[in-house]
Protein backbone atom coordinates (compact mmCIF):
# COMPACT_ATOMS: atom_id res chain seq x y z
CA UNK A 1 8.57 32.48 -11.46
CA UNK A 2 5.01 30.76 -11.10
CA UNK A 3 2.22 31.01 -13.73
CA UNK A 4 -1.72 31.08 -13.67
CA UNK A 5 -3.40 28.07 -13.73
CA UNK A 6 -6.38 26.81 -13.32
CA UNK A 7 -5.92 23.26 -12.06
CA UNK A 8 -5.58 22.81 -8.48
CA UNK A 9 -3.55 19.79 -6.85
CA UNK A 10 -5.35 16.89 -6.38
CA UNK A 11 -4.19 13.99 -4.18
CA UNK A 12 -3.94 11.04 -5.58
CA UNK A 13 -4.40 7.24 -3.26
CA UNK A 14 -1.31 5.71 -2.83
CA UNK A 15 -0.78 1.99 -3.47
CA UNK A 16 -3.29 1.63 -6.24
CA UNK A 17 -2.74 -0.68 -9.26
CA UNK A 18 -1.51 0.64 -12.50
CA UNK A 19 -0.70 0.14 -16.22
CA UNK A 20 1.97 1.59 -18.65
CA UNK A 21 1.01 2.93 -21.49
CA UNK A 22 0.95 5.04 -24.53
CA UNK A 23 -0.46 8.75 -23.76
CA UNK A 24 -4.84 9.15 -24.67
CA UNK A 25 -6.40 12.58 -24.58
CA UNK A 26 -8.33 11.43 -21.52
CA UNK A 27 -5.08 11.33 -19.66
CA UNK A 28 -4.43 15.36 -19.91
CA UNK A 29 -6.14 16.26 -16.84
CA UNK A 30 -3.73 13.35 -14.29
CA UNK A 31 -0.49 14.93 -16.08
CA UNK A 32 -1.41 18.35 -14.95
CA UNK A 33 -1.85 17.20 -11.79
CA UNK A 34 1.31 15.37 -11.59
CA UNK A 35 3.58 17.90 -12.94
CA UNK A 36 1.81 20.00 -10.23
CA UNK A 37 2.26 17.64 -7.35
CA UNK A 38 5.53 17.12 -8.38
CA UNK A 39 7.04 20.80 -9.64
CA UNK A 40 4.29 23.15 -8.20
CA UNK A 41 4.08 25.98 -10.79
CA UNK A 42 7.93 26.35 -11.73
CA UNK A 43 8.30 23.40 -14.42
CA UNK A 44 10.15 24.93 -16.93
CA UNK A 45 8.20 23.77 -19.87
CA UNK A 46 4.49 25.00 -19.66
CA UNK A 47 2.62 22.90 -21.86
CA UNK A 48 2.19 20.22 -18.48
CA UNK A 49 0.14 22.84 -17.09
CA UNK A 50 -2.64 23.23 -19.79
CA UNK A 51 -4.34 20.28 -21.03
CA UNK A 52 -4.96 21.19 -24.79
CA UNK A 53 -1.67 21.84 -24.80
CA UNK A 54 -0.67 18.58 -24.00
CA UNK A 55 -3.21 16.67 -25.95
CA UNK A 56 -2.22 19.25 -29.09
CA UNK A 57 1.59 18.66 -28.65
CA UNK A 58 0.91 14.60 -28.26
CA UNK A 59 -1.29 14.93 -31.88
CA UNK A 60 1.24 16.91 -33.61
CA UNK A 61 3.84 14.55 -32.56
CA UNK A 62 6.62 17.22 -31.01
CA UNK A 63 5.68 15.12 -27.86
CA UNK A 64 5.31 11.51 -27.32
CA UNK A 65 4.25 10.66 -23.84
CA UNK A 66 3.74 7.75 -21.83
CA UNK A 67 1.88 7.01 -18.46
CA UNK A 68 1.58 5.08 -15.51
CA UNK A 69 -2.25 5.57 -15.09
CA UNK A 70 -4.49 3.73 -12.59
CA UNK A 71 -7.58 2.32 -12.96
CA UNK A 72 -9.08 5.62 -11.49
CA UNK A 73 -7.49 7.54 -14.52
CA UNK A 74 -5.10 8.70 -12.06
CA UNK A 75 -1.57 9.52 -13.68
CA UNK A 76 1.11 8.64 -11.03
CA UNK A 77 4.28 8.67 -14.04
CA UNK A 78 5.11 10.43 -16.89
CA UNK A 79 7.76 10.05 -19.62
CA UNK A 80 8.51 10.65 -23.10
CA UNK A 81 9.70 11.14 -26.51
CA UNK A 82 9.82 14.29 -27.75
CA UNK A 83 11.72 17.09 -30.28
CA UNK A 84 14.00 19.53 -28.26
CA UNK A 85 17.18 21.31 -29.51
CA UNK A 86 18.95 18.64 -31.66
CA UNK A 87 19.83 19.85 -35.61
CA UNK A 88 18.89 16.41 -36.38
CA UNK A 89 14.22 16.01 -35.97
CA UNK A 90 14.97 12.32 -35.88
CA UNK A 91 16.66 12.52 -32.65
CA UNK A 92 14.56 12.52 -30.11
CA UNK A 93 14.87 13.44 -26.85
CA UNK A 94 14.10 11.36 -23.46
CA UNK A 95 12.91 12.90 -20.50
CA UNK A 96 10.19 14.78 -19.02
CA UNK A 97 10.33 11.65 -16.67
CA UNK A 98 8.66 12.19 -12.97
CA UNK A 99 6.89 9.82 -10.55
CA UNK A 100 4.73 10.88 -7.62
CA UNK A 101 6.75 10.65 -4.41
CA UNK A 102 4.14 8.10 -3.28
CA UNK A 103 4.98 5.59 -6.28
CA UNK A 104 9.07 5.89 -6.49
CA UNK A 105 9.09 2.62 -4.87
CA UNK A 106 7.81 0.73 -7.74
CA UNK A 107 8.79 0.03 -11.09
CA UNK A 108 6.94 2.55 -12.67
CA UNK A 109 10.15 4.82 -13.68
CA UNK A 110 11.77 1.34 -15.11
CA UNK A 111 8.37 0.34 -16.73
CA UNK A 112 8.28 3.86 -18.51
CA UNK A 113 11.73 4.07 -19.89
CA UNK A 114 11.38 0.21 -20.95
CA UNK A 115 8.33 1.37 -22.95
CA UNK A 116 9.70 4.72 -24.58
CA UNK A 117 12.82 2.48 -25.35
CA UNK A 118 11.30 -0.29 -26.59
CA UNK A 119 7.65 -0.34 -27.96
CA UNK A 120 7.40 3.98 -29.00
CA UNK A 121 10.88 3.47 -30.57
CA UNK A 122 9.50 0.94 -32.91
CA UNK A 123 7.03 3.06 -33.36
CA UNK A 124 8.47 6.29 -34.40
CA UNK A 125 11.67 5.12 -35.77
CA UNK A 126 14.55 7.67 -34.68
CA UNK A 127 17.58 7.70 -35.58
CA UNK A 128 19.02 7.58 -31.66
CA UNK A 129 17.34 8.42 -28.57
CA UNK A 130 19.24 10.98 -25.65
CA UNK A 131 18.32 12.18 -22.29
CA UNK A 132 19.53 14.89 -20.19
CA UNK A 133 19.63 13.10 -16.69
CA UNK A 134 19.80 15.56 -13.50
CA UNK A 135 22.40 15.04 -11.29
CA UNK A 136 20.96 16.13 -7.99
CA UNK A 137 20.48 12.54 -7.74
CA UNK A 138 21.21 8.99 -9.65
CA UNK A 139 17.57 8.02 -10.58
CA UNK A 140 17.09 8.44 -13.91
CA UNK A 141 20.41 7.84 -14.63
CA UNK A 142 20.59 4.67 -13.25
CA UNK A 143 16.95 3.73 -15.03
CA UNK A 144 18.84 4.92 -18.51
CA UNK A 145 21.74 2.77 -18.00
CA UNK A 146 18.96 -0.73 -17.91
CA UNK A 147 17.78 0.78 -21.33
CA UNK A 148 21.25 0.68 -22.60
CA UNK A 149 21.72 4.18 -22.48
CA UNK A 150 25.58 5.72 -22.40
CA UNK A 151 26.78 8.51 -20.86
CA UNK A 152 28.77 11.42 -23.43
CA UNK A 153 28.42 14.91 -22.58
CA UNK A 154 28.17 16.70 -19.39
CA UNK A 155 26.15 20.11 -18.61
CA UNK A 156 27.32 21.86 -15.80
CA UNK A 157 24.84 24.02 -13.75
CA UNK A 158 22.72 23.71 -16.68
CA UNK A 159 19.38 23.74 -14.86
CA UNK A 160 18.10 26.66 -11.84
CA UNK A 161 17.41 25.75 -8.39
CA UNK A 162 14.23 27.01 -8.77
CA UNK A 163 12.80 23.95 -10.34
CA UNK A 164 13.73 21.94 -7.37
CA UNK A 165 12.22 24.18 -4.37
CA UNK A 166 9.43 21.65 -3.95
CA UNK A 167 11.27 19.13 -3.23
CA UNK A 168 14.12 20.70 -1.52
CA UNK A 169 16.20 18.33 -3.58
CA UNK A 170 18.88 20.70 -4.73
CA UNK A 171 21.33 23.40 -3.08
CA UNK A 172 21.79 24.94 -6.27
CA UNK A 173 21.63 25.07 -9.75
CA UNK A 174 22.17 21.27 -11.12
CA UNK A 175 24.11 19.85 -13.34
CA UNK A 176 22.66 17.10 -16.50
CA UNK A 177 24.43 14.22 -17.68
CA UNK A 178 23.63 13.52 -21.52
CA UNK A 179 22.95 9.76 -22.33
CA UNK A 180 22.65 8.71 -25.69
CA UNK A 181 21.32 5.39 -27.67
CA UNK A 182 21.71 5.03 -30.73
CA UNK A 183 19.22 3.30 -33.10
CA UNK A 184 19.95 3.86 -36.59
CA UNK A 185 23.50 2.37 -37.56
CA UNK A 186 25.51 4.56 -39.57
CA UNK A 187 29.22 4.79 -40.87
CA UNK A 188 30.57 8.85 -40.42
CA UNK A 189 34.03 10.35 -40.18
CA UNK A 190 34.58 13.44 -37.14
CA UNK A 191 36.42 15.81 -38.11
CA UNK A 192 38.16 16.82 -34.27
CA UNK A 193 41.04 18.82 -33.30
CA UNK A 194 44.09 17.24 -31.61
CA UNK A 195 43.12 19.03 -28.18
CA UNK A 196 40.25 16.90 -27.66
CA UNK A 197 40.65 13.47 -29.75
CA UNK A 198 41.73 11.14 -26.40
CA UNK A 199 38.34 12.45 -25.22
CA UNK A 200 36.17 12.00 -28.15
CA UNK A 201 37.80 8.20 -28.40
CA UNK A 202 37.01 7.66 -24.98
CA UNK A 203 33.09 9.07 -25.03
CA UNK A 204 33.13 6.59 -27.72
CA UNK A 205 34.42 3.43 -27.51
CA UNK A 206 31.05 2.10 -26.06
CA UNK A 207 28.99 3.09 -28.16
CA UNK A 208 28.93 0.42 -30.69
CA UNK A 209 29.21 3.13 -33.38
CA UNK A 210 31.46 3.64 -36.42
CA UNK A 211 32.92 6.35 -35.88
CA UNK A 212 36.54 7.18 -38.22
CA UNK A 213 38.26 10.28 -35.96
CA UNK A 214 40.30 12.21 -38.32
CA UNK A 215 42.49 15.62 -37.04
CA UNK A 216 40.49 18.88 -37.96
CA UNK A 217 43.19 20.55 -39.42
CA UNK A 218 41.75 22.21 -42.66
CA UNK A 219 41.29 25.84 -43.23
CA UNK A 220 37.62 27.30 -43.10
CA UNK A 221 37.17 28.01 -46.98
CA UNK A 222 37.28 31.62 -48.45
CA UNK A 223 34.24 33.52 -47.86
CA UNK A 224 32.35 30.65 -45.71
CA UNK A 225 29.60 31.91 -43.76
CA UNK A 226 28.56 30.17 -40.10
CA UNK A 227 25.21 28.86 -39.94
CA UNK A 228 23.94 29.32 -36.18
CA UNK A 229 20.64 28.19 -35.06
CA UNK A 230 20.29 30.11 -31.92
CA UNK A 231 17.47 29.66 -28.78
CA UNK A 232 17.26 31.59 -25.10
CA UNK A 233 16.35 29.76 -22.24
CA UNK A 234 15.26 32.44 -20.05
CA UNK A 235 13.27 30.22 -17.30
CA UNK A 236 16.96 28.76 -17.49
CA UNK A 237 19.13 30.77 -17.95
CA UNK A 238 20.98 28.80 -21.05
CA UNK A 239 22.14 30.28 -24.28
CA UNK A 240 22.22 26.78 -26.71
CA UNK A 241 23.70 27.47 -30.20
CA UNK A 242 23.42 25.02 -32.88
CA UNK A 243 26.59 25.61 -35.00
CA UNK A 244 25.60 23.98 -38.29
CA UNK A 245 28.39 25.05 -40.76
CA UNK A 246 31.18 26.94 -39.62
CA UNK A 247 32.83 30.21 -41.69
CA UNK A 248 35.38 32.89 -41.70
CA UNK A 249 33.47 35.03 -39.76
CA UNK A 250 32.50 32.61 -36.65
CA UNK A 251 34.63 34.76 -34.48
CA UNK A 252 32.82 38.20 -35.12
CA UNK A 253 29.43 36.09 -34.92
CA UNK A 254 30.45 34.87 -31.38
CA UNK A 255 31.10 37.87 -29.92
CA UNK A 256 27.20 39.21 -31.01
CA UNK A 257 26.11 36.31 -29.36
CA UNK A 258 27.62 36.71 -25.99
CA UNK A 259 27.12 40.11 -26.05
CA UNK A 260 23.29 38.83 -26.42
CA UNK A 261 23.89 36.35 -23.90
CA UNK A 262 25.22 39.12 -21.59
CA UNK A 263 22.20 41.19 -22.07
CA UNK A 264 19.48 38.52 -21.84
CA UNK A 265 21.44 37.42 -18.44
CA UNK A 266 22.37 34.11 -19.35
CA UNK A 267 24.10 32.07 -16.68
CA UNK A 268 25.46 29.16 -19.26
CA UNK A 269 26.12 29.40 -23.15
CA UNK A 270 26.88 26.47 -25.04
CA UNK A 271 27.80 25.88 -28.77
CA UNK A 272 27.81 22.49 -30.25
CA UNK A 273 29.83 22.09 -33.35
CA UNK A 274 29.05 20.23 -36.17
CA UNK A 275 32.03 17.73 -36.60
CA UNK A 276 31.29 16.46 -40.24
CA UNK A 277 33.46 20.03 -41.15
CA UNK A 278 37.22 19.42 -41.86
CA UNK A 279 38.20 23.29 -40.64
CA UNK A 280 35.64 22.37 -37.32
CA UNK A 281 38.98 22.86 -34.92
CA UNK A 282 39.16 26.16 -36.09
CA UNK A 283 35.82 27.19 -34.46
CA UNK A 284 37.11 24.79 -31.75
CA UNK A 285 39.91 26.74 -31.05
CA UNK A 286 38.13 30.30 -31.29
CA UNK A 287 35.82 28.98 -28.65
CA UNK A 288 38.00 27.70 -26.51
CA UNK A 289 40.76 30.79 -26.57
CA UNK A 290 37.36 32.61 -25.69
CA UNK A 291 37.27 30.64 -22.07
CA UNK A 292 34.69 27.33 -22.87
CA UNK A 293 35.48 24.57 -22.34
CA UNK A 294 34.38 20.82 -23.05
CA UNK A 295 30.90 19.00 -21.94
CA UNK A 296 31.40 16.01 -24.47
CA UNK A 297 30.24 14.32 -27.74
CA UNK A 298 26.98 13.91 -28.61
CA UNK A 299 26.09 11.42 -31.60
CA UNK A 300 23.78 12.40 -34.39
CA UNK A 301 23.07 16.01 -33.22
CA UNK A 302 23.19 17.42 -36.55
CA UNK A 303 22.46 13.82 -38.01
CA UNK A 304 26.30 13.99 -37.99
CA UNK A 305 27.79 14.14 -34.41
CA UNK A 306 28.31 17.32 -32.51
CA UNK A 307 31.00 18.57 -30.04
CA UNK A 308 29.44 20.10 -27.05
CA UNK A 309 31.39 23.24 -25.51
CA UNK A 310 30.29 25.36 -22.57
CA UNK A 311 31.35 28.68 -20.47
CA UNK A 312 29.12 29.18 -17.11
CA UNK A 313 29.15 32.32 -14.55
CA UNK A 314 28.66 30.53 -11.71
CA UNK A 315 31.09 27.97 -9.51
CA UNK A 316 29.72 24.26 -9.65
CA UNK A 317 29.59 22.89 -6.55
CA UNK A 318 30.82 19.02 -7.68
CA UNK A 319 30.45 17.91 -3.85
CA UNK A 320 26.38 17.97 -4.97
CA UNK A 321 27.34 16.11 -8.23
CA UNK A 322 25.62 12.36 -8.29
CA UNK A 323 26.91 9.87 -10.97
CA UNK A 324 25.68 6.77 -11.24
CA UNK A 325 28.59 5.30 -13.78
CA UNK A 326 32.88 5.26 -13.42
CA UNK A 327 32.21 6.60 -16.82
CA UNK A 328 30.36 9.31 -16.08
CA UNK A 329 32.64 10.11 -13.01
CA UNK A 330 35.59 9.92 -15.67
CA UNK A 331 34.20 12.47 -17.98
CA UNK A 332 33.26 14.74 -14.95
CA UNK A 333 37.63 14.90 -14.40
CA UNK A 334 38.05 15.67 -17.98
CA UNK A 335 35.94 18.20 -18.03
CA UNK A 336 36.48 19.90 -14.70
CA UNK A 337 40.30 19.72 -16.12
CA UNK A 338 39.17 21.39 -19.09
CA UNK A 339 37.41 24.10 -17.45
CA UNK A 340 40.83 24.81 -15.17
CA UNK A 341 43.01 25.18 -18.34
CA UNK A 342 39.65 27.59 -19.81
CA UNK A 343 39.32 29.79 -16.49
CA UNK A 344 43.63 30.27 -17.11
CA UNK A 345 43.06 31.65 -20.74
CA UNK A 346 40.03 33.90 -19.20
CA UNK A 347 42.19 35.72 -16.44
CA UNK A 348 45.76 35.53 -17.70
């Protein structure tokens, strides 16, 4: 669904010299113009399309973005830092990464992630770094991989066609593959139920992380309450629920949700779990009896790691499904295995 604005495309010379570097107020007006070029009016997140916006986001620090900018001022890339749905405000998301079709031939994609990983990180000083890298193609993910990215989770369908009629670069709604880097070292134990602990090793064991897995086979305590952090996606179509602390009455609290979900139309709902929780298989197990099923691990969600499950409505198509990494193409068996045995509890 478009939106009013102001701006109109400009076109912008190709071949022209350019620089990488941190974002400067003066640069507002070239990011419109390259979200535009790029997305047309359907870019899911708005705040490209309005320059205070950006420079207010940039000064608040929520956003921190980086350009390829010519000599002109044109802005020909864009990439950033920035706070998205993570527990944890120290782990920062990276992403909102997009090159005019006129420049994908250079390095600016590889210049921009080397900067956001390197110079901004020292910088800001997160705790770990993640990206959610489409897989209508192997771009980014490829780029991430240089910047020592790994892959761990996997969002199916996660993200509508609509943001990729443009470019006429997607059949269907796409799937993201979450790469994580971690920055901070810390020592934590993960609390995971027996179902999934071959996974959990194996999203894992290249992370360079200290990770202890123990079973999750405590009880939820008497008269424990869930903590849920919940947001809507609507542009999206994603239900993402934060599931801080888990209590005795998860189950009831699910079922509100997805009734919500159900009424606000939501085509994907996902829960991640905070695995710092001994009795975390519990909610585990009520989610997956429920019909989800795995997308992965992701490190430091909730400053302690998080276990990603998902249910969708619609049928992936995994012939459109581009992974750059045998690791990546691993975890996409695991979880297409997982969503089988899920789809069997849903319609015995």
């Amino acid at each position: 669904m478009g939106i009013k604005v102001n701006a109109r495309e400009k076109t912008v010379l190709p071949d022209q010299p350019f620089i990488v570097d941190a974002f400067r107020p003066g640069d507002a007006k070239g990011m419109v113009n390259l979200f535009l070029t790029v997305y047309g009016k359907d870019y899911p997140i708005k705040t490209f399309y309005y320059r205070d916006k950006i420079i207010r986001e940039n000064s608040l620090g929520n956003i921190y973005s980086v350009v390829a900018r010519t000599p002109s001022n044109d802005i020909v890339g864009h990439g950033a830092l920035f706070r998205s749905s993570p527990w944890s405000q120290n782990l920062f998301e990276i992403g909102q990464m997009l090159i005019l079709p006129s420049y994908r031939t250079t390095f600016a994609a590889f210049k921009i992630h080397q900067y956001l990983s390197e110079e901004l990180i020292l910088k800001i000083l997160p705790d770990g770094i993640f990206g959610e890298a489409v897989c209508n193609h192997i771009t980014t993910q490829k780029v991430s991989s240089l910047i020592d990215m790994k892959d761990v989770a996997m969002e199916l369908d996660l993200m509508p066609a609509s943001a990729y009629v443009k470019e006429k670069s997607a059949p269907g709604r796409v799937t993201c593959l979450i790469q994580f880097k971690g920055i901070k070292e810390d020592v934590q134990e993960i609390f995971i139920p027996r179902m999934y602990r071959e996974q959990a090793a194996f999203i894992l064991q290249d992370l360079n992380l200290k990770r202890r897995i123990s079973e999750s086979s405590a009880s939820m305590p008497l008269n424990s309450k869930s903590i849920i952090h919940r947001k809507f996606f609507s542009h999206a179509g994603v239900g993402r629920f934060n599931v801080v602390s888990t209590g005795r009455d998860f189950g009831r609290k699910l079922a509100g949700l997805e009734r919500l979900g159900i009424s606000k139309r939501m085509q994907v709902m996902q829960f991640f779990i905070n695995l710092a929780e001994p009795w975390s298989g519990e909610a585990i197990e009520i989610l997956t009896n429920k019909g989800y099923f795995l997308g992965g691990l992701v490190p430091q969600w909730f400053v302690t790691d998080g276990l990603l499950l998902q249910k969708i409505n619609t049928t992936p198509d995994v012939r459109f499904i581009k992974l750059h990494t045998p690791k990546a193409r691993s975890l996409l068996e695991m979880i297409l295995t997982d969503k089988e045995r899920a789809d069997q509890n849903i319609y015995r």
